[in-house]
C-alpha atoms as a PDB file:
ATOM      1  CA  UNK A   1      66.997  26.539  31.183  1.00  0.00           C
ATOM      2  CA  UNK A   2      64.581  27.646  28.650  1.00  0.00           C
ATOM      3  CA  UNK A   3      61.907  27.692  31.668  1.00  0.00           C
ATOM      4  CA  UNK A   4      63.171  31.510  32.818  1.00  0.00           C
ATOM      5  CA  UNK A   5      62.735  32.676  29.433  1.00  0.00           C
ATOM      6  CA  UNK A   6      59.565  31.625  29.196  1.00  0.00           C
ATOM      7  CA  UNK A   7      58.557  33.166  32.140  1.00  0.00           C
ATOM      8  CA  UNK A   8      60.155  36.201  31.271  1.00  0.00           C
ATOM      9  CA  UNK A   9      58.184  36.478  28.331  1.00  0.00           C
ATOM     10  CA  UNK A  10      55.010  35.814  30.278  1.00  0.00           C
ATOM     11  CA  UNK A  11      56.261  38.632  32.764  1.00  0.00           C
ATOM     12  CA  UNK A  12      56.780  41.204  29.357  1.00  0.00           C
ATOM     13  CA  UNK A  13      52.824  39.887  28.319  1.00  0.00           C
ATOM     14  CA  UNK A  14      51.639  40.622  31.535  1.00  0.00           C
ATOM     15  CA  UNK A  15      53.229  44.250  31.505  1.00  0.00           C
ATOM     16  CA  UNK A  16      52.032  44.741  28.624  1.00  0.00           C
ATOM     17  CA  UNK A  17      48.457  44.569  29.305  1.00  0.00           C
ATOM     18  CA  UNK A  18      49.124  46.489  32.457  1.00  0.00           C
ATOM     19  CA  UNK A  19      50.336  49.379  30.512  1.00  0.00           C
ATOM     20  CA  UNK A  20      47.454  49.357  27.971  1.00  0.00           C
ATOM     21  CA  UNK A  21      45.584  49.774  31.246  1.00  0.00           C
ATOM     22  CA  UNK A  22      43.850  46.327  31.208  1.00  0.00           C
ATOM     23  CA  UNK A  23      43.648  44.056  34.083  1.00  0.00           C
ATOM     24  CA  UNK A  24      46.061  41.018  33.274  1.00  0.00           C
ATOM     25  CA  UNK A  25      43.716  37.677  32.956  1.00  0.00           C
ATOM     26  CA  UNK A  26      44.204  34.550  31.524  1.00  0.00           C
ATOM     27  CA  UNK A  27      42.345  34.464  28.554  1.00  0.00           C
ATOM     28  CA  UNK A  28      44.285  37.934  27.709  1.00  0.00           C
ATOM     29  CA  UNK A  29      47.889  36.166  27.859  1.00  0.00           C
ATOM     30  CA  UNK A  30      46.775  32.993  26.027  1.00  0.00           C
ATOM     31  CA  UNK A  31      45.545  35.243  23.291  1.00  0.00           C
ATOM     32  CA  UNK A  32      49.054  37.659  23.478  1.00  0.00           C
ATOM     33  CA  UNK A  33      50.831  34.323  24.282  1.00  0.00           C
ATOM     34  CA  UNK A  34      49.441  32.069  21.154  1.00  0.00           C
ATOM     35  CA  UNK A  35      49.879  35.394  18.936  1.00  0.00           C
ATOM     36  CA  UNK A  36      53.351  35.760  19.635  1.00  0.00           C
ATOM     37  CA  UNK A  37      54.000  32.346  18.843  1.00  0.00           C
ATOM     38  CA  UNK A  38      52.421  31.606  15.266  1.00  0.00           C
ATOM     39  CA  UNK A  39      53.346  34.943  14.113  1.00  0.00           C
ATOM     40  CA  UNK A  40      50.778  34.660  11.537  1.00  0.00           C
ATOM     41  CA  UNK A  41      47.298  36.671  11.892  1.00  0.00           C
ATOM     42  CA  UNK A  42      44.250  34.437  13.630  1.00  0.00           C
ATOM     43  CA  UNK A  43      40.573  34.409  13.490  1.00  0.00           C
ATOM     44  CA  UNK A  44      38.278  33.944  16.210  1.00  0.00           C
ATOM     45  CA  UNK A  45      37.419  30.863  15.225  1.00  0.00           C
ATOM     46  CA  UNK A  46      41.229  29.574  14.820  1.00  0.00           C
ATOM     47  CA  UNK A  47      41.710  31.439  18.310  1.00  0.00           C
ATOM     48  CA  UNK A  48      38.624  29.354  20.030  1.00  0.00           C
ATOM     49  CA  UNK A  49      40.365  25.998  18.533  1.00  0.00           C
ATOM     50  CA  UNK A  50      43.846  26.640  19.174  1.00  0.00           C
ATOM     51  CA  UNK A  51      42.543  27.784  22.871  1.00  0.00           C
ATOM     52  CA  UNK A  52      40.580  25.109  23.867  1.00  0.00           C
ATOM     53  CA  UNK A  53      42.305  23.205  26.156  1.00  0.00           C
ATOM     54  CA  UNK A  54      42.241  26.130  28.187  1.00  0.00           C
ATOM     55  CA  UNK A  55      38.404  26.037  28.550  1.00  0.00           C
ATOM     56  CA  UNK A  56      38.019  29.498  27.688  1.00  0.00           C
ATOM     57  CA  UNK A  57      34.447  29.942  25.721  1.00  0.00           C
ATOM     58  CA  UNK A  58      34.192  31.712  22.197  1.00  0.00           C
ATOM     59  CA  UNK A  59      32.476  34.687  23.449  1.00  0.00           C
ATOM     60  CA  UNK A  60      35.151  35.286  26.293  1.00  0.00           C
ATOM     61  CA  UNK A  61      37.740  35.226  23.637  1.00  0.00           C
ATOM     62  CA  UNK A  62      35.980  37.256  21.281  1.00  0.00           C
ATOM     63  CA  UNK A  63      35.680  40.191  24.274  1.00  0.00           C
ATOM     64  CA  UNK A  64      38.846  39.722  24.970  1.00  0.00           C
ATOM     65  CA  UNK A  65      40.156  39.825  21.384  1.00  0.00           C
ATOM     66  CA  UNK A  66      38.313  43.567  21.043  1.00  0.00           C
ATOM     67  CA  UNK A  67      39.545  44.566  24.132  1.00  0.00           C
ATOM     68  CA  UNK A  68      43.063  44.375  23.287  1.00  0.00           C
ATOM     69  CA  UNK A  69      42.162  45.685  19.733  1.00  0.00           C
ATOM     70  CA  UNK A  70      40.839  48.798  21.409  1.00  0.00           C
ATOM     71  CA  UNK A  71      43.911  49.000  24.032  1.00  0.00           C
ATOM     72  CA  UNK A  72      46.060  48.779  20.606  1.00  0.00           C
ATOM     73  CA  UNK A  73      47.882  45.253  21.860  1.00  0.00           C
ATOM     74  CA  UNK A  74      46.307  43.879  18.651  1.00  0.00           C
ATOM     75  CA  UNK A  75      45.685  45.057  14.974  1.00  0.00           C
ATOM     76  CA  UNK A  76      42.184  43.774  13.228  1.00  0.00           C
ATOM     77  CA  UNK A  77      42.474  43.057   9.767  1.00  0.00           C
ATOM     78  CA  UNK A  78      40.116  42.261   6.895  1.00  0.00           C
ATOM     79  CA  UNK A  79      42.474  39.824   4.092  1.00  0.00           C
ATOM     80  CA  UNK A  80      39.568  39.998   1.841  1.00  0.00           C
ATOM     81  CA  UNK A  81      37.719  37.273   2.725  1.00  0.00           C
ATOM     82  CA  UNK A  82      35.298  38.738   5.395  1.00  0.00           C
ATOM     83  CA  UNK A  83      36.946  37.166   7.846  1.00  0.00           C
ATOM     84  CA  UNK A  84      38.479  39.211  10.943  1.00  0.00           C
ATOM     85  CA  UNK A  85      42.055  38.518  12.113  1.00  0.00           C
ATOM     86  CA  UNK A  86      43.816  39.191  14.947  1.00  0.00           C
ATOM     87  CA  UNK A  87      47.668  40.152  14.910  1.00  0.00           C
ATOM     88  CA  UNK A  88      50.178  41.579  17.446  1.00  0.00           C
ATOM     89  CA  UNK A  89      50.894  45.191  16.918  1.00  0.00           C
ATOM     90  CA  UNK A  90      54.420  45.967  16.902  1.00  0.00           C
ATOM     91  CA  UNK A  91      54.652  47.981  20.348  1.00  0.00           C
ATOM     92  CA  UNK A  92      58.356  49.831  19.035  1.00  0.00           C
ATOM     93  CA  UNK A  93      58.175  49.712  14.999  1.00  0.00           C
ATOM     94  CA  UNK A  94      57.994  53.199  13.298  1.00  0.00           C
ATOM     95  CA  UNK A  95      55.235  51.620  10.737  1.00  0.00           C
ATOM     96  CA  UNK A  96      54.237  48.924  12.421  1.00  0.00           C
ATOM     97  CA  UNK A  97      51.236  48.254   9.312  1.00  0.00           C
ATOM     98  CA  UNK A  98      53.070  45.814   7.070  1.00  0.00           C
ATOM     99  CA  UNK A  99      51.955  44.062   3.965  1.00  0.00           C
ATOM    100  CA  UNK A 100      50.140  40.458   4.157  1.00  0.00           C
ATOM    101  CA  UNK A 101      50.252  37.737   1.460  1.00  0.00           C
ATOM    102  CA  UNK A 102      47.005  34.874   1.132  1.00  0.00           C
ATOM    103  CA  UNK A 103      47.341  31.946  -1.291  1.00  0.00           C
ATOM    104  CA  UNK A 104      44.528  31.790  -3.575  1.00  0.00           C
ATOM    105  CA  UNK A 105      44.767  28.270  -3.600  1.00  0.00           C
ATOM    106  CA  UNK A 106      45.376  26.881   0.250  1.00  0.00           C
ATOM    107  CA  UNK A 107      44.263  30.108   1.681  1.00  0.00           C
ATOM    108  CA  UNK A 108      47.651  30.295   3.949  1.00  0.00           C
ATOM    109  CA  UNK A 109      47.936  33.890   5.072  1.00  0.00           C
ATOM    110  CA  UNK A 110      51.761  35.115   5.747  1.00  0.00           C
ATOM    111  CA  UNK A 111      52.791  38.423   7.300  1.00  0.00           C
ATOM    112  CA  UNK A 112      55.410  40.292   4.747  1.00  0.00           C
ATOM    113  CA  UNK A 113      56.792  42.061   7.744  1.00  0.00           C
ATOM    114  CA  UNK A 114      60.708  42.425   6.738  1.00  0.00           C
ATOM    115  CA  UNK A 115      58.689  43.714   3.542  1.00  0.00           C
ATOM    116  CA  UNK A 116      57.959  47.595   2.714  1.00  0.00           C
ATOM    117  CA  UNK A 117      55.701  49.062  -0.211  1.00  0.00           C
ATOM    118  CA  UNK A 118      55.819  52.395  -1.193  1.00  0.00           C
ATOM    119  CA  UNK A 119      53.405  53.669  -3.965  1.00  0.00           C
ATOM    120  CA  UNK A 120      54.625  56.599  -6.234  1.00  0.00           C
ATOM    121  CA  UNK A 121      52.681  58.238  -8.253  1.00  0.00           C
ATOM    122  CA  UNK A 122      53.179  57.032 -12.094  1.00  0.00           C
ATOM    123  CA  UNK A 123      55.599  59.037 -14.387  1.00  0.00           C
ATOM    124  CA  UNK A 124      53.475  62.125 -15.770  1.00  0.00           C
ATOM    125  CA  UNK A 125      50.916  62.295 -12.904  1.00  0.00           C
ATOM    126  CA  UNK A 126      51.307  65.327 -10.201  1.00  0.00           C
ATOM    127  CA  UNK A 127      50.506  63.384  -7.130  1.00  0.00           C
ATOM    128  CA  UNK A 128      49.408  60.078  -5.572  1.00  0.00           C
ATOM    129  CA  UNK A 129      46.238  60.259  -4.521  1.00  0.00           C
ATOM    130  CA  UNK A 130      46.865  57.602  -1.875  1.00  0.00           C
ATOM    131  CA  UNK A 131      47.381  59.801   1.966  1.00  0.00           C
ATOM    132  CA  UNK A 132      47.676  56.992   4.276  1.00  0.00           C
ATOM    133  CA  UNK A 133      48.058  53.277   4.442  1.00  0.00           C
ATOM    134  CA  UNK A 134      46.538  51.045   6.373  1.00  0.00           C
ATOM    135  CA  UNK A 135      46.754  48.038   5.114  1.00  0.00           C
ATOM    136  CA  UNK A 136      48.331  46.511   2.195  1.00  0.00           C
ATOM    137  CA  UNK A 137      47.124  42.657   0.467  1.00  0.00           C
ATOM    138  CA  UNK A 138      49.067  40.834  -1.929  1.00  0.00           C
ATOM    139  CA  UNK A 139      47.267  37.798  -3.211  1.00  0.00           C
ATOM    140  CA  UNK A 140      48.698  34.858  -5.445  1.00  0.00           C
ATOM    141  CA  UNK A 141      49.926  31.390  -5.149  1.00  0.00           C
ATOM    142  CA  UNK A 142      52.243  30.204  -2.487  1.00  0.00           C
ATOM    143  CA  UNK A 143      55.555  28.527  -3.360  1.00  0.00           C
ATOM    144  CA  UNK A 144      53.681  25.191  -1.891  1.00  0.00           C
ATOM    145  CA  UNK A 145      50.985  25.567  -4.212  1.00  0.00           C
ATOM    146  CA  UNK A 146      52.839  27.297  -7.581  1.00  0.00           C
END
């Protein structure tokens, strides 16, 4: 029986792009689809490899990837390594920006998203002078790799 709820989800994919006023094609769900599934932010380049057996080219993937960036179906985030990644933006969250965590040995990347960080500002000082966050990076060691 798992079959319906697999379809199900593909039906909830396919909305989804419908409501961010896209037209629903396949490289779009592979990338929502594949995304949903690892959980874990992706490159391009880990998108183009993980696709392949779909034949989809890199520079279809890579339009498609900023097209659902811009329709706000995915976040774009920068883990310090000048690399772009692609995540699913949580569609009913109230902050749906959540820490991420990179090994600085194995490079794994890990979204902290049962995790909240709130800065206050240090005893003696008036204010923070942080406004806004948009995106929060905690680097270290893994517990593979401590």
């Amino acid at each position: 029986m798992p079959r319906p709820k697999a379809r199900a989800s593909l039906d909830l994919l396919r909305d989804a792009i419908r409501e961010a006023g896209l037209r629903v094609t396949g490289p779009r769900i592979a990338v929502l689809e594949h995304l949903h599934g690892t959980g874990t932010p992706s490159s391009h380049g880990e998108l183009v490899e993980a696709l392949a057996h779909h034949g989809f080219d890199a520079a279809t993937l890579y339009r498609n990837l900023i097209d659902l960036t811009r329709a706000g179906l995915l976040n774009r985030i920068n883990l310090g390594d000048n690399v772009w990644r692609f995540e699913l933006r949580a569609r009913e969250a109230t902050h749906p920006e959540h820490p991420h965590f990179v090994c600085t040995q194995c490079g794994e990347v890990t979204c902290l998203s049962t995790v909240r960080v709130k800065l206050t500002p240090a005893p003696g000082s008036n204010k923070s002078v942080v406004g806004n966050i948009s995106e929060i990076l905690i680097k270290g060691q893994c517990a593979r790799c401590a």
